[in-house]
N, C-alpha and C. Protein backbone atom coordinates (compact mmCIF):
# COMPACT_ATOMS: atom_id res chain seq x y z
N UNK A 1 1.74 34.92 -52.76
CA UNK A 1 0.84 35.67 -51.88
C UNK A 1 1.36 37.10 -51.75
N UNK A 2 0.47 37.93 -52.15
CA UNK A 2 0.52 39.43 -51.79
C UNK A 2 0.76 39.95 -49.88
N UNK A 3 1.51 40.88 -49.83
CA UNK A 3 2.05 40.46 -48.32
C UNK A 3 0.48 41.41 -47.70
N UNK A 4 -0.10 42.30 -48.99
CA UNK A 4 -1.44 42.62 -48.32
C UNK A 4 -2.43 42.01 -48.16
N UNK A 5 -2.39 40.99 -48.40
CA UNK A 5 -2.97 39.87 -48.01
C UNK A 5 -2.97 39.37 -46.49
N UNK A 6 -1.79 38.62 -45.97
CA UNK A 6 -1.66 38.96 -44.90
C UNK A 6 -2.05 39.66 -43.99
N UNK A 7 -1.76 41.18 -44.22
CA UNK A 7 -2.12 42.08 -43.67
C UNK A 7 -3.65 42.59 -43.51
N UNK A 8 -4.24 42.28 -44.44
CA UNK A 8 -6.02 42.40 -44.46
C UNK A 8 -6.23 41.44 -43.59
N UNK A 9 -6.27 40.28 -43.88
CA UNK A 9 -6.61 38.82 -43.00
C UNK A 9 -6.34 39.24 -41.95
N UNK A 10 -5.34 39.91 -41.07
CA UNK A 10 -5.05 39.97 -39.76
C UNK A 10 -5.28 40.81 -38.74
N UNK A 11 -5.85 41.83 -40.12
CA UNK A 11 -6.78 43.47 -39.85
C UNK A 11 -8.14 42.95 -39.66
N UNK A 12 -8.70 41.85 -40.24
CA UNK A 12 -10.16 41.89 -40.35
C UNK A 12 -10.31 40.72 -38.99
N UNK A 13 -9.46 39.70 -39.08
CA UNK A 13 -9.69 38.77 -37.85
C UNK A 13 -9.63 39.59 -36.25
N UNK A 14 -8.77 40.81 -36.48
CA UNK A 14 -8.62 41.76 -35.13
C UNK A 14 -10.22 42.88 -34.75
N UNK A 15 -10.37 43.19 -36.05
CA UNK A 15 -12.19 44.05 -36.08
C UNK A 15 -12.65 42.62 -35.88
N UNK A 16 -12.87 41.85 -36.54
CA UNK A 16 -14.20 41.08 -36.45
C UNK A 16 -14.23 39.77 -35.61
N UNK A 17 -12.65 39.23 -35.32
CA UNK A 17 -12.89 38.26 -34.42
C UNK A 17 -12.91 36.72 -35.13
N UNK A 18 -13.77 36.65 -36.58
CA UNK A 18 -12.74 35.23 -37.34
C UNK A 18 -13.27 35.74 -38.74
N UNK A 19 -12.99 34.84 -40.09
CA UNK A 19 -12.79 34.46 -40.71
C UNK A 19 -13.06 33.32 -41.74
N UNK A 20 -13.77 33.49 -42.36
CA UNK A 20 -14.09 32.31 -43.45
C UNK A 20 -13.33 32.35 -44.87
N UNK A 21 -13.63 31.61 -45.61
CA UNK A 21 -13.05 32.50 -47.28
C UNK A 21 -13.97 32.78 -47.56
N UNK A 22 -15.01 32.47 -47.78
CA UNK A 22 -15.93 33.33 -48.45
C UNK A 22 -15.71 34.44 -48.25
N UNK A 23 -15.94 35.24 -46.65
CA UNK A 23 -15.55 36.81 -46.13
C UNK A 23 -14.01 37.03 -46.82
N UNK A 24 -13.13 36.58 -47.11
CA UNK A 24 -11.82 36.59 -47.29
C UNK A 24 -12.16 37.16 -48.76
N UNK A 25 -12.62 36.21 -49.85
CA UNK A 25 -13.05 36.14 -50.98
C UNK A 25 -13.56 37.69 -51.33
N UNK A 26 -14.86 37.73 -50.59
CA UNK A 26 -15.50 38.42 -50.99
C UNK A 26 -15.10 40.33 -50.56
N UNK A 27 -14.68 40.38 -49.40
CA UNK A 27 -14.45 41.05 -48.92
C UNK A 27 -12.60 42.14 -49.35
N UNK A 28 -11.68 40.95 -49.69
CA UNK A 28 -10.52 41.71 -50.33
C UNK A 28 -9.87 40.71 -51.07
N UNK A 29 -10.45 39.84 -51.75
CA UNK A 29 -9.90 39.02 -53.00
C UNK A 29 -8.95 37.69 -52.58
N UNK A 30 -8.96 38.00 -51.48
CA UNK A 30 -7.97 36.41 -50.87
C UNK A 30 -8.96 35.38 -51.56
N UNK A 31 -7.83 34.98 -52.51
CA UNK A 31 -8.34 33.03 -52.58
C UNK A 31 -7.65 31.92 -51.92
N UNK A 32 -6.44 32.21 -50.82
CA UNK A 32 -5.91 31.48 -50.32
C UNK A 32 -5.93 32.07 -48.53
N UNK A 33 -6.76 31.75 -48.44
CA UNK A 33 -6.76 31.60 -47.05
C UNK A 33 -6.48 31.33 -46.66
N UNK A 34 -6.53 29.66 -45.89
CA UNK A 34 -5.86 28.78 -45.41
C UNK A 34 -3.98 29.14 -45.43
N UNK A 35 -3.72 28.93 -46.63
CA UNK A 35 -1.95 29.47 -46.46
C UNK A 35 -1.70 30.48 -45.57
N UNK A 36 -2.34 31.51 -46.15
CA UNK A 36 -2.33 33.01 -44.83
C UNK A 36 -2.54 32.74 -43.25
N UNK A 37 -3.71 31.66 -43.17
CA UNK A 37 -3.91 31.54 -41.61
C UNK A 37 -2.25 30.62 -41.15
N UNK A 38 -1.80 29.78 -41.65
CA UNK A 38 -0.67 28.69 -41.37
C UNK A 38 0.80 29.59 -41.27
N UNK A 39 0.36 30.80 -42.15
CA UNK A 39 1.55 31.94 -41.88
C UNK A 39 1.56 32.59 -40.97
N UNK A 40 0.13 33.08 -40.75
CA UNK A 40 0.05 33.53 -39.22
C UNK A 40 0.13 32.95 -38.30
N UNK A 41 -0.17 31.54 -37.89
CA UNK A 41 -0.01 30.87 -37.04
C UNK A 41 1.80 30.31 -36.82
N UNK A 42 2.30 30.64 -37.79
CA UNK A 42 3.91 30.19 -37.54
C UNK A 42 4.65 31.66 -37.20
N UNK A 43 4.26 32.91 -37.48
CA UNK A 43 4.30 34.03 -37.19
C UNK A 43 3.74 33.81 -35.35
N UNK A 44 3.12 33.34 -34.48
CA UNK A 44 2.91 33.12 -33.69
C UNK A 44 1.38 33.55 -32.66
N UNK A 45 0.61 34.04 -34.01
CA UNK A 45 -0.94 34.54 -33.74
C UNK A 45 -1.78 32.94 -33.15
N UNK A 46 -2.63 33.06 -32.44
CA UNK A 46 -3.30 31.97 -31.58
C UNK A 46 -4.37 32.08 -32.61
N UNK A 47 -4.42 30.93 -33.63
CA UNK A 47 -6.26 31.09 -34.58
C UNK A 47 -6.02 29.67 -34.33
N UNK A 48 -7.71 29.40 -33.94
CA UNK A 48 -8.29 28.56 -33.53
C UNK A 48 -9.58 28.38 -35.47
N UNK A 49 -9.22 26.61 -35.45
CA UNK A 49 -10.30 26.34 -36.87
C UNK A 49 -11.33 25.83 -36.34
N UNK A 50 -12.58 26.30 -36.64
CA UNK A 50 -14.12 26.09 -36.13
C UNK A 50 -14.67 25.26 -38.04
N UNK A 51 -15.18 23.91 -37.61
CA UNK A 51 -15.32 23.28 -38.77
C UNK A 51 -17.02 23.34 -38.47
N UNK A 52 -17.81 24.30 -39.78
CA UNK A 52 -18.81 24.42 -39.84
C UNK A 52 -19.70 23.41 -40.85
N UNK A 53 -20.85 22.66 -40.49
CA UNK A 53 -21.57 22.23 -41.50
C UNK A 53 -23.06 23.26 -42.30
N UNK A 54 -22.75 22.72 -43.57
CA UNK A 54 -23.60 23.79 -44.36
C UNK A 54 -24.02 23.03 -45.21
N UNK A 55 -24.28 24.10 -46.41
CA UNK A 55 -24.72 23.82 -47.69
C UNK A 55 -23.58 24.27 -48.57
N UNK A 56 -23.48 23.67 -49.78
CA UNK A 56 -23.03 24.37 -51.01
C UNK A 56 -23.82 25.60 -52.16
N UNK A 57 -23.54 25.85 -52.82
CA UNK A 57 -24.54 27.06 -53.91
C UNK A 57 -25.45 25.59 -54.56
N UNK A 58 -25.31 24.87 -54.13
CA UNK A 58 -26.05 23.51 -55.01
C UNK A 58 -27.21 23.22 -54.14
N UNK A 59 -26.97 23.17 -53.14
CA UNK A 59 -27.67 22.63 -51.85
C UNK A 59 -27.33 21.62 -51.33
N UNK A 60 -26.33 20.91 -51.29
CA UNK A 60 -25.39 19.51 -51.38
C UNK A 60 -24.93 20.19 -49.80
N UNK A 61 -24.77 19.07 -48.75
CA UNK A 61 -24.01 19.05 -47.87
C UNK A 61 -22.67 19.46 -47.78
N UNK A 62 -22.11 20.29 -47.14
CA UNK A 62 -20.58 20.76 -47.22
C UNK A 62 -20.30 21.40 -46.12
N UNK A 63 -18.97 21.13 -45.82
CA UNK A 63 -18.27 21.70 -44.52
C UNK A 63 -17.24 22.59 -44.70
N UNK A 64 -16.89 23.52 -44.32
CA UNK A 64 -16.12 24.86 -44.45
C UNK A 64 -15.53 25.42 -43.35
N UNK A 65 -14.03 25.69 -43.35
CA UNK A 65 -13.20 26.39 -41.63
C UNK A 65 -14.03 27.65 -41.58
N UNK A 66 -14.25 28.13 -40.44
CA UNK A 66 -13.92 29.31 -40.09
C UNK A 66 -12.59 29.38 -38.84
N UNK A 67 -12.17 30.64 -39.34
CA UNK A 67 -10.76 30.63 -38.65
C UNK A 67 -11.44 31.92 -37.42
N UNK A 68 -11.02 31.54 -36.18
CA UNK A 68 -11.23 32.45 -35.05
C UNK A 68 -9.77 33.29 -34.23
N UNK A 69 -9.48 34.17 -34.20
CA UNK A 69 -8.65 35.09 -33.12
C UNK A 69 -8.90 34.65 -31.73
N UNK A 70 -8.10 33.91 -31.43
CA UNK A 70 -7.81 33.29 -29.51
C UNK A 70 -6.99 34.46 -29.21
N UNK A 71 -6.49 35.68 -29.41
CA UNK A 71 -5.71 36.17 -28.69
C UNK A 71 -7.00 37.41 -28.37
N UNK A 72 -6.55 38.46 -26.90
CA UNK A 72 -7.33 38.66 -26.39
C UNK A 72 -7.41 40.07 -27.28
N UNK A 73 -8.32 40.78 -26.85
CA UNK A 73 -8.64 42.03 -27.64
C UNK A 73 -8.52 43.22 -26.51
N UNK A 74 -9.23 44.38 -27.18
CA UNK A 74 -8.81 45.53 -26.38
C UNK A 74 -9.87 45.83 -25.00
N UNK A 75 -11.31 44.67 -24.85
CA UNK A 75 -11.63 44.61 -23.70
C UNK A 75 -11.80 43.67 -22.97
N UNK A 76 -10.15 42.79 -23.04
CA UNK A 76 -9.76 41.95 -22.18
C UNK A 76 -10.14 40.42 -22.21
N UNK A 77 -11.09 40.18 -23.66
CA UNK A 77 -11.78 38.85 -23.63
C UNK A 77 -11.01 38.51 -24.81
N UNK A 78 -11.17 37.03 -24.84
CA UNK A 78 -10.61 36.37 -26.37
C UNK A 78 -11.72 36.61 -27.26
N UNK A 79 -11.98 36.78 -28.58
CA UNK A 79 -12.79 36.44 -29.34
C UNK A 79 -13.98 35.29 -29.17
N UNK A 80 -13.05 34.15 -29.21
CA UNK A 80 -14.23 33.29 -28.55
C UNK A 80 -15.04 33.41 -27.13
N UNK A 81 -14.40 34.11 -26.69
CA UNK A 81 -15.51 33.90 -25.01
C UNK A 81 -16.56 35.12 -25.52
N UNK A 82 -16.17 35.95 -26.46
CA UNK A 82 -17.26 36.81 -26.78
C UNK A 82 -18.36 36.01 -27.62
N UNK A 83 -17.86 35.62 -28.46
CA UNK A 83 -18.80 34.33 -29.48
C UNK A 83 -19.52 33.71 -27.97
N UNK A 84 -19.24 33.12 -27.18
CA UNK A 84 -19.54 31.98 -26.05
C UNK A 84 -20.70 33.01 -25.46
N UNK A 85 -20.50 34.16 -24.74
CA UNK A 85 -21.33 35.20 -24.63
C UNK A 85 -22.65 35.33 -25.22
N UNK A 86 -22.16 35.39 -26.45
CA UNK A 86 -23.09 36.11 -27.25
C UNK A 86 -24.04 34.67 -27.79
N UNK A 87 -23.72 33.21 -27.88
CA UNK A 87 -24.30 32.42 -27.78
C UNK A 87 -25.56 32.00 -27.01
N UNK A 88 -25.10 32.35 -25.22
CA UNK A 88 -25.88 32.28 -23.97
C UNK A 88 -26.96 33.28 -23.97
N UNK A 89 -26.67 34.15 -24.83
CA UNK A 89 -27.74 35.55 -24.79
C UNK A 89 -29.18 35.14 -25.78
């Protein structure tokens, strides 16, 4: 693992709040996600795994993490209570 790797993943979960691979993928070439989140999380970052049901590019049933930022941000809320927010709206 590229240590900018890391460092993107932890830049983009702080702007945006979580994380899929696909966004990982597509966005700065991470194909290992998962490892990166388990590094951050032993590094001592609070990510919370949200297990989504979907589709595949097939149309076949499939389930996929998204990884979320529990630690709070710069206006005082966690990520998720903003998601929770923005749900109720």
């Amino acid at each position: 693992m590229r240590i900018g790797d890391k460092y993107r993943t932890l830049k983009w979960l702080m702007y945006n709040g979580h994380i899929s691979q696909n966004e990982a993928t597509q966005g700065f070439g991470c194909t290992r996600l998962a490892s990166i989140i388990n590094r951050l999380r032993n590094e001592g970052h609070d990510i919370e795994t949200e297990i989504v049901h979907g589709t595949d590019r097939h149309g076949d049933p499939s389930n996929y993490g998204v990884y979320w930022l529990r630690e709070v941000n710069p206006n005082g809320k966690t990520y998720l209570q903003i998601k929770e927010l923005k749900k109720g709206v």
